[in-house]
PDB file of N, CA and C in Angstrom:
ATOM      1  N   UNK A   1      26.002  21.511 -14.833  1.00  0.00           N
ATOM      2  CA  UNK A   1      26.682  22.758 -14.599  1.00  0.00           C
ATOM      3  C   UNK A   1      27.225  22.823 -13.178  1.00  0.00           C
ATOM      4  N   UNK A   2      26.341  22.074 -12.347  1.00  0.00           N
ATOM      5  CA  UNK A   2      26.918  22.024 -11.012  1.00  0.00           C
ATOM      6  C   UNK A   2      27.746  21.063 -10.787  1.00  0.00           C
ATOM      7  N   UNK A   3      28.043  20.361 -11.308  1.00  0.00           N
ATOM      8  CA  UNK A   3      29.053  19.364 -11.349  1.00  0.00           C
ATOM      9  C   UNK A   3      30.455  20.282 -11.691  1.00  0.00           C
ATOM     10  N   UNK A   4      30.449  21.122 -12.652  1.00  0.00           N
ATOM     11  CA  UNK A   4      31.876  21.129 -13.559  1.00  0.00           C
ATOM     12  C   UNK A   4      32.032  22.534 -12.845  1.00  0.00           C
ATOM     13  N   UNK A   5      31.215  23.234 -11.535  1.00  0.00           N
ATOM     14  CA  UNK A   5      31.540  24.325 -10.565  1.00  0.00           C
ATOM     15  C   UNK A   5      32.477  23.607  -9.435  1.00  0.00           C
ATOM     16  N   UNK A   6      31.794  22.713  -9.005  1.00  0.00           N
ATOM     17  CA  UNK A   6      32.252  21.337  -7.680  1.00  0.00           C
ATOM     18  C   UNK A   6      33.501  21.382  -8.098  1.00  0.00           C
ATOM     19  N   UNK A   7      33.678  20.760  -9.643  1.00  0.00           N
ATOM     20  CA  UNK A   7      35.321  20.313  -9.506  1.00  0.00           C
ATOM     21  C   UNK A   7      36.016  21.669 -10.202  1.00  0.00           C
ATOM     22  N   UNK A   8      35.852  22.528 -10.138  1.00  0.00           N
ATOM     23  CA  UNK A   8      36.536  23.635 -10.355  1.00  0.00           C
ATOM     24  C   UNK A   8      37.169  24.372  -9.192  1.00  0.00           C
ATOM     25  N   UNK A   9      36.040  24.513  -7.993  1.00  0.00           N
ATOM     26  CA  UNK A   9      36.595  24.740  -6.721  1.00  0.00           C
ATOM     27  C   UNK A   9      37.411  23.769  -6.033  1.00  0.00           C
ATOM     28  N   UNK A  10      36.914  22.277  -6.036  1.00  0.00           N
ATOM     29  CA  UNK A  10      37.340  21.251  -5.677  1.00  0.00           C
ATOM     30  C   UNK A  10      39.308  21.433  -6.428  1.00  0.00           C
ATOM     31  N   UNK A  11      38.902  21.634  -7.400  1.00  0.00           N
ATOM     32  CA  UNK A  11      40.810  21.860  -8.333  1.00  0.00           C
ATOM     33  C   UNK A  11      41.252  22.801  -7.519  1.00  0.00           C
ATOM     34  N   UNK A  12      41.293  23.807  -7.536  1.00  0.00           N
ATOM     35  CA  UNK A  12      41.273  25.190  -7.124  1.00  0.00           C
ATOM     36  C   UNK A  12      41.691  25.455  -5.172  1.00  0.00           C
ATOM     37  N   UNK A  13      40.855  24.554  -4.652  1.00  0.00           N
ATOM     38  CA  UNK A  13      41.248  24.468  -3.555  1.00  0.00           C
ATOM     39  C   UNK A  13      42.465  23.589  -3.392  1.00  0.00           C
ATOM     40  N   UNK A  14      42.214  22.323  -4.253  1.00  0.00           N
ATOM     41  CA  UNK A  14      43.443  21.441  -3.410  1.00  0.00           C
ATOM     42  C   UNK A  14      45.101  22.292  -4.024  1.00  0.00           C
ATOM     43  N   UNK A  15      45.118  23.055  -5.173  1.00  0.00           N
ATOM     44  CA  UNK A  15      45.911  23.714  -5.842  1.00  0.00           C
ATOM     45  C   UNK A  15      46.488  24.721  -4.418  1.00  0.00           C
ATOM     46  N   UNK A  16      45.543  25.623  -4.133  1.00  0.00           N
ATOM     47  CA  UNK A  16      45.906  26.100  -3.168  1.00  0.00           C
ATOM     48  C   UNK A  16      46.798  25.691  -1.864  1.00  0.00           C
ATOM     49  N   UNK A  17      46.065  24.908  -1.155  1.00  0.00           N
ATOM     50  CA  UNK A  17      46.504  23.578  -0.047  1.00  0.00           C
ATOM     51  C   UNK A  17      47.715  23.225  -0.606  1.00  0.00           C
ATOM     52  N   UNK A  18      47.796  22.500  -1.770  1.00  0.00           N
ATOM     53  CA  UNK A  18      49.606  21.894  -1.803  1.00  0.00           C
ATOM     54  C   UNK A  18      50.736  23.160  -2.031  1.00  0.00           C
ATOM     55  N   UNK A  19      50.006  24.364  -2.808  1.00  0.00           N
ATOM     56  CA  UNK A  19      50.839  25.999  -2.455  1.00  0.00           C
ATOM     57  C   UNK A  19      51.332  25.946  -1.263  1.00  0.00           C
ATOM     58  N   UNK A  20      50.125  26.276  -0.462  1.00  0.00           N
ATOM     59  CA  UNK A  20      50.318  26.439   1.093  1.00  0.00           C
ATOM     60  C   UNK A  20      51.400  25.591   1.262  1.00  0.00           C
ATOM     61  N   UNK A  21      51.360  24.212   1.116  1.00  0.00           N
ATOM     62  CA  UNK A  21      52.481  23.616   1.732  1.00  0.00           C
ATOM     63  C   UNK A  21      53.861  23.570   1.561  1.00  0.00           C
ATOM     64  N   UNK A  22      53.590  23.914   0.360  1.00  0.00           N
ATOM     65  CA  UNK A  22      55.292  23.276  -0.321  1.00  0.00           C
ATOM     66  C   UNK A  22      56.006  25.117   0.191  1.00  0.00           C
ATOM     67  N   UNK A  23      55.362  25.889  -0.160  1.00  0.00           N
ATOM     68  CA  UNK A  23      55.904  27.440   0.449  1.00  0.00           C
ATOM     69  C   UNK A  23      56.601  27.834   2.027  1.00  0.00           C
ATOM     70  N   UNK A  24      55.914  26.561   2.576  1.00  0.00           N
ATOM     71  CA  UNK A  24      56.646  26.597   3.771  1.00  0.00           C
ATOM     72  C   UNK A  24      57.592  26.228   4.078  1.00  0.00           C
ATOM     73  N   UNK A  25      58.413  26.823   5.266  1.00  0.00           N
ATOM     74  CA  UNK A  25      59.613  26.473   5.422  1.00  0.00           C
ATOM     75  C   UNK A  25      59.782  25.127   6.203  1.00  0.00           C
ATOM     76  N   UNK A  26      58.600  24.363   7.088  1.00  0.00           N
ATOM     77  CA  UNK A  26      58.543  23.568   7.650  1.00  0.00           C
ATOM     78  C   UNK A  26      58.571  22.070   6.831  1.00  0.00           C
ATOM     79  N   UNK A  27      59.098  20.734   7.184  1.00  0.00           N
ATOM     80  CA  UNK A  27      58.938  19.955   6.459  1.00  0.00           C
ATOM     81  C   UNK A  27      58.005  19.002   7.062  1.00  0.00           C
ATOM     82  N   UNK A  28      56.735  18.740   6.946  1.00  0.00           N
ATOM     83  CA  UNK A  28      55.630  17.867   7.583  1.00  0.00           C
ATOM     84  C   UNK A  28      55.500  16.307   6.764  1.00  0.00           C
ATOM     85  N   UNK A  29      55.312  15.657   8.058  1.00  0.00           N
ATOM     86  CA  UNK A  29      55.173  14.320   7.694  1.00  0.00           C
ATOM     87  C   UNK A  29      54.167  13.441   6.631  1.00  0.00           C
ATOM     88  N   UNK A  30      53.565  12.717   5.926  1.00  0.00           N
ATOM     89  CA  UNK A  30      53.165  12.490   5.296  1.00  0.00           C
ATOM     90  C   UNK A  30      52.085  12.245   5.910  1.00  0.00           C
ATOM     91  N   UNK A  31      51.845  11.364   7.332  1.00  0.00           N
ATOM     92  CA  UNK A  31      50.147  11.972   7.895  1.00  0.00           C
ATOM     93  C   UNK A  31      49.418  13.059   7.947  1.00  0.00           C
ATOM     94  N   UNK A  32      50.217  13.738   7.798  1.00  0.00           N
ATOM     95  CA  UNK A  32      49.737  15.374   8.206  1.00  0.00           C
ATOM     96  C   UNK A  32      48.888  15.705   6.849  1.00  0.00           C
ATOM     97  N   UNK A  33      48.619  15.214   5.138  1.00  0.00           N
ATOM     98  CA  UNK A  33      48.688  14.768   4.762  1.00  0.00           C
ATOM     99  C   UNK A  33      47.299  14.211   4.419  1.00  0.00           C
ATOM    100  N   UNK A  34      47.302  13.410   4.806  1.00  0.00           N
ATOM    101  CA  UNK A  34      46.192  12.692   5.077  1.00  0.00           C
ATOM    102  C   UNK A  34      44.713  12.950   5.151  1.00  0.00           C
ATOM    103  N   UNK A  35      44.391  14.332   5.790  1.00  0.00           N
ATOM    104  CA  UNK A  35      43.328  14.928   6.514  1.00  0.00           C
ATOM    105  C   UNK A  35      42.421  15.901   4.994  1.00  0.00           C
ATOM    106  N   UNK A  36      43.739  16.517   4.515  1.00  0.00           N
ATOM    107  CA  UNK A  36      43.546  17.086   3.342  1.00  0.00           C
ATOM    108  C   UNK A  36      43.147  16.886   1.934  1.00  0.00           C
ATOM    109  N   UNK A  37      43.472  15.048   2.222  1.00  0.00           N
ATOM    110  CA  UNK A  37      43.111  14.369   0.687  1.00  0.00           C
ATOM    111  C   UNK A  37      42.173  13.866   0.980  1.00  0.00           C
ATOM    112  N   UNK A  38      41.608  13.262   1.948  1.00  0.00           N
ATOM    113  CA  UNK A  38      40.470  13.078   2.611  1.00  0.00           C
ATOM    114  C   UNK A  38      39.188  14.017   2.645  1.00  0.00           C
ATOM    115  N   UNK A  39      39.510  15.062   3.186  1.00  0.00           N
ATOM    116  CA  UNK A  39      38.554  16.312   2.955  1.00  0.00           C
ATOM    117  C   UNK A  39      38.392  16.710   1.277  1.00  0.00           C
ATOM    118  N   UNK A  40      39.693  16.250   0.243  1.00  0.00           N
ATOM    119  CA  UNK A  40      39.295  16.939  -1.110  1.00  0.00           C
ATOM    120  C   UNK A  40      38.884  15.799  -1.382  1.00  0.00           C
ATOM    121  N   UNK A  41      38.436  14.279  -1.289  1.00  0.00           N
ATOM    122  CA  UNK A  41      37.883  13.630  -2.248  1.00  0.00           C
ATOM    123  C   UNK A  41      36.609  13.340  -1.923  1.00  0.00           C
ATOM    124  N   UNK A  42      36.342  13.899  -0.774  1.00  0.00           N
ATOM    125  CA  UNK A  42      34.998  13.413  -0.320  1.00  0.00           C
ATOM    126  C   UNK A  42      33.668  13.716  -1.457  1.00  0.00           C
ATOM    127  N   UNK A  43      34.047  15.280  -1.817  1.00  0.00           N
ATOM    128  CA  UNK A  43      33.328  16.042  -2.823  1.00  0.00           C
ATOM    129  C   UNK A  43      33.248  14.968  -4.181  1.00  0.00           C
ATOM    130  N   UNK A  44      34.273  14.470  -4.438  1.00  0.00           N
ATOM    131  CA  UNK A  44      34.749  13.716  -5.355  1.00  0.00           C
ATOM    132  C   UNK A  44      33.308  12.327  -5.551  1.00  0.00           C
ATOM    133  N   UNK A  45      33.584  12.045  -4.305  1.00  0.00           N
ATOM    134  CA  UNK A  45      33.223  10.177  -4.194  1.00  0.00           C
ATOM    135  C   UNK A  45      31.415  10.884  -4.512  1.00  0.00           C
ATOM    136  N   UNK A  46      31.496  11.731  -3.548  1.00  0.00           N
ATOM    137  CA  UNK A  46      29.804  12.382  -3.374  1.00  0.00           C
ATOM    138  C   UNK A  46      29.368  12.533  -5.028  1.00  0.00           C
ATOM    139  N   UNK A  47      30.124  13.185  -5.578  1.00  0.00           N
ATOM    140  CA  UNK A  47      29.555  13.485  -7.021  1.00  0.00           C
ATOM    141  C   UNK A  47      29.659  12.199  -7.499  1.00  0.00           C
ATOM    142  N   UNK A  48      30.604  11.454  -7.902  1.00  0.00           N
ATOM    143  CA  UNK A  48      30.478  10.014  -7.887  1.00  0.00           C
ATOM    144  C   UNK A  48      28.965   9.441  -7.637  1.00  0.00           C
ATOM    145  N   UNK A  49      28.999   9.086  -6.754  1.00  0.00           N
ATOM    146  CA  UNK A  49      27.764   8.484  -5.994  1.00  0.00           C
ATOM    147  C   UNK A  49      26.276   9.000  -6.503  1.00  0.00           C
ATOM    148  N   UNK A  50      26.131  10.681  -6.880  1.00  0.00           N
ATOM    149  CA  UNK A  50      25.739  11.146  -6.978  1.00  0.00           C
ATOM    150  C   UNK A  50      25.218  10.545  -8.832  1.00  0.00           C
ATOM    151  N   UNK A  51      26.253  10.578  -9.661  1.00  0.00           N
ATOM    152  CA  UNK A  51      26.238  10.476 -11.076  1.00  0.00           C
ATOM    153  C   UNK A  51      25.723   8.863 -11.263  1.00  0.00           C
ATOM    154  N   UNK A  52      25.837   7.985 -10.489  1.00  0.00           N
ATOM    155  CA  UNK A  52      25.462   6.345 -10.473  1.00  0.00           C
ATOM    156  C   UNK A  52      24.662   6.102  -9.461  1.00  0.00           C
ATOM    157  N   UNK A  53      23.538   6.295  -9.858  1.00  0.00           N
ATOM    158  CA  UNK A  53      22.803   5.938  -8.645  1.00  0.00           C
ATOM    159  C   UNK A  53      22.653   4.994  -7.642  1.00  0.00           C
ATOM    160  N   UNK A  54      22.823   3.870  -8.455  1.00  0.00           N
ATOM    161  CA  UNK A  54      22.820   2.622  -7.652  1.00  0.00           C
ATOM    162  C   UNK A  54      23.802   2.766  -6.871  1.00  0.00           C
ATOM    163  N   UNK A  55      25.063   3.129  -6.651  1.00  0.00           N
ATOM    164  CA  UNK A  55      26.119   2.537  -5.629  1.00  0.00           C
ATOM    165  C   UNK A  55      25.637   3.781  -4.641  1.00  0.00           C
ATOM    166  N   UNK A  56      24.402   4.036  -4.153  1.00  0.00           N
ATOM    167  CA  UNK A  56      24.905   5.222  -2.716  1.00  0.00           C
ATOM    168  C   UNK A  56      24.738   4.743  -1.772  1.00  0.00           C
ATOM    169  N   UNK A  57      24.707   3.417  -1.285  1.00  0.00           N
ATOM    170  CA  UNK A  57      24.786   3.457  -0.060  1.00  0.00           C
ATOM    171  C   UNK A  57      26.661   2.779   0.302  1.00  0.00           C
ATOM    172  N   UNK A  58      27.050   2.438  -1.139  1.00  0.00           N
ATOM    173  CA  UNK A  58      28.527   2.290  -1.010  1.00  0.00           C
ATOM    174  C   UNK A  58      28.941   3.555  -0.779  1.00  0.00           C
ATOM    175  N   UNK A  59      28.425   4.737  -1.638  1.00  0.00           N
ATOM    176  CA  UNK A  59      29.212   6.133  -1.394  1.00  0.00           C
ATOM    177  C   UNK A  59      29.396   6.460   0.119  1.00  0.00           C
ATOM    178  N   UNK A  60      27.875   6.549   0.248  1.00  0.00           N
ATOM    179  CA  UNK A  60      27.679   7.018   1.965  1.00  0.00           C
ATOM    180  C   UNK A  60      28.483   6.197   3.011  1.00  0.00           C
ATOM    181  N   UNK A  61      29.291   4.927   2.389  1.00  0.00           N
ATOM    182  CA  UNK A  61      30.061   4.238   3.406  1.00  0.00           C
ATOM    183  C   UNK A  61      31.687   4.813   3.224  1.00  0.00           C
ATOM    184  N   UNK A  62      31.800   4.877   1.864  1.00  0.00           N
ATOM    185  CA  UNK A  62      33.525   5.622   1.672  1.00  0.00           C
ATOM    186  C   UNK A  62      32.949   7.058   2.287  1.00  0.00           C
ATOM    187  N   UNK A  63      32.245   7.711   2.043  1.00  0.00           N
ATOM    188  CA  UNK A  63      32.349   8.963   2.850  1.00  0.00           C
ATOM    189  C   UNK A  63      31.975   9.033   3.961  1.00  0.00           C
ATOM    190  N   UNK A  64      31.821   7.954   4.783  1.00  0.00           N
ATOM    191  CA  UNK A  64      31.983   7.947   6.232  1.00  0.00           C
ATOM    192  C   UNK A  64      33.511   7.776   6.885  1.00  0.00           C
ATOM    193  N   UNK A  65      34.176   6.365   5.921  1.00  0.00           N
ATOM    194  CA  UNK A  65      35.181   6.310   6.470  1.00  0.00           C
ATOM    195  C   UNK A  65      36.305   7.335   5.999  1.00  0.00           C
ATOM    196  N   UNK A  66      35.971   8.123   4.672  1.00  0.00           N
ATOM    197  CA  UNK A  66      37.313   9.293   4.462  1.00  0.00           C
ATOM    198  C   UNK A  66      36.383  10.196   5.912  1.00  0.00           C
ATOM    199  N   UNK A  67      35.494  10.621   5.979  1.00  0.00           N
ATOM    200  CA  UNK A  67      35.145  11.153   7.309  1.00  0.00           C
ATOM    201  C   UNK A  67      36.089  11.136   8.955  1.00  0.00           C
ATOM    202  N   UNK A  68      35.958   9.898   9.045  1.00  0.00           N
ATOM    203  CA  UNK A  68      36.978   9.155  10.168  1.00  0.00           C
ATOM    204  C   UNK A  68      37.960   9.147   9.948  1.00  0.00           C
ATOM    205  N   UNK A  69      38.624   8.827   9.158  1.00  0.00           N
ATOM    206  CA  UNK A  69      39.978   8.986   8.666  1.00  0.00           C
ATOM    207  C   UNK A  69      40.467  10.277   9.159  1.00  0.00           C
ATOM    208  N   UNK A  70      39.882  11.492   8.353  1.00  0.00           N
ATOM    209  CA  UNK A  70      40.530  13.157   8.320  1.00  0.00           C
ATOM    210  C   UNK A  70      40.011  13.382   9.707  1.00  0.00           C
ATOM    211  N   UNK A  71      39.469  12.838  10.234  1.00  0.00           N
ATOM    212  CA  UNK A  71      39.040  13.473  12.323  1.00  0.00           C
ATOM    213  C   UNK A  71      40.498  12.647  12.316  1.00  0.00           C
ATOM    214  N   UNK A  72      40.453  11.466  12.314  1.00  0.00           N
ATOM    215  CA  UNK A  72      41.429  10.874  13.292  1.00  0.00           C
ATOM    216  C   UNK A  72      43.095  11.468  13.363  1.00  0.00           C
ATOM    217  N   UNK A  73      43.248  11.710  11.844  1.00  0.00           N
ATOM    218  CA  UNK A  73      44.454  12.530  10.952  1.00  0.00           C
ATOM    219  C   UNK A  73      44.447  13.859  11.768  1.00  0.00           C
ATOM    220  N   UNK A  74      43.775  15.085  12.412  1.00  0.00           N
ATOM    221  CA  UNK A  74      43.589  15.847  12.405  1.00  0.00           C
ATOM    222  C   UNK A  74      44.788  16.567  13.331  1.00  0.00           C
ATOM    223  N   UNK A  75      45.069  15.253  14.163  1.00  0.00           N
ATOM    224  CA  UNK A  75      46.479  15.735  15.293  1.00  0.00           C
ATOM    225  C   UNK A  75      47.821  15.608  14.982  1.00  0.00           C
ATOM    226  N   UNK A  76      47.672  15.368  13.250  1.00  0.00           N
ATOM    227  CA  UNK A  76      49.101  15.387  12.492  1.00  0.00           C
ATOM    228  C   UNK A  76      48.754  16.802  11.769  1.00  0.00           C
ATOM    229  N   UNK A  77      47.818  17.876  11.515  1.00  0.00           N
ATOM    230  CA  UNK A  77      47.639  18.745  11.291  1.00  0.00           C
ATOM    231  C   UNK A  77      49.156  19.621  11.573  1.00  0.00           C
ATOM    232  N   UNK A  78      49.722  20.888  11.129  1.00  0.00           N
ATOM    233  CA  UNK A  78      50.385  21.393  11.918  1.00  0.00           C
ATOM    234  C   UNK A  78      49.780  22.552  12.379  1.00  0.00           C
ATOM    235  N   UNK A  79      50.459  23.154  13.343  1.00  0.00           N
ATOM    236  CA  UNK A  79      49.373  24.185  14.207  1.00  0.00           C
ATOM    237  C   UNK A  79      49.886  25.486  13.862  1.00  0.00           C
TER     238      UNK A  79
END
């Protein structure tokens, strides 16, 4: 049940986020980008990881580096 809440908000938010974007009048680069798909799949890989037990210490390594990734992305953000 907590799984099929995760990806309901998880839908729900990134739905929102690409609203937000495309509504604007600004046209942002495709890094900018980056930070946002990063932050929505993390939930993703986690439940992943979560549902197969054996691979978590692979999980805990993709969700370090989408981690690093969306910091590093963060100055293509727009302000």
């Amino acid at each position: 049940m907590l799984v099929i809440i995760t990806l309901i908000i998880i839908s729900a938010s990134a739905y929102l986020t690409i609203r937000k974007r495309v509504a604007s009048d600004r046209n942002y680069s495709k890094k900018s980008w980056v930070t946002p798909v990063c932050l929505h799949l993390a939930p993703v890989v986690a439940l992943i990881s979560y549902a197969y037990e054996g691979i978590g210490g692979l999980g805990f390594l993709i969700l370090g580096i989408l981690f690093i990734v969306s910091a590093y992305y963060t100055k293509e953000l727009p302000k």
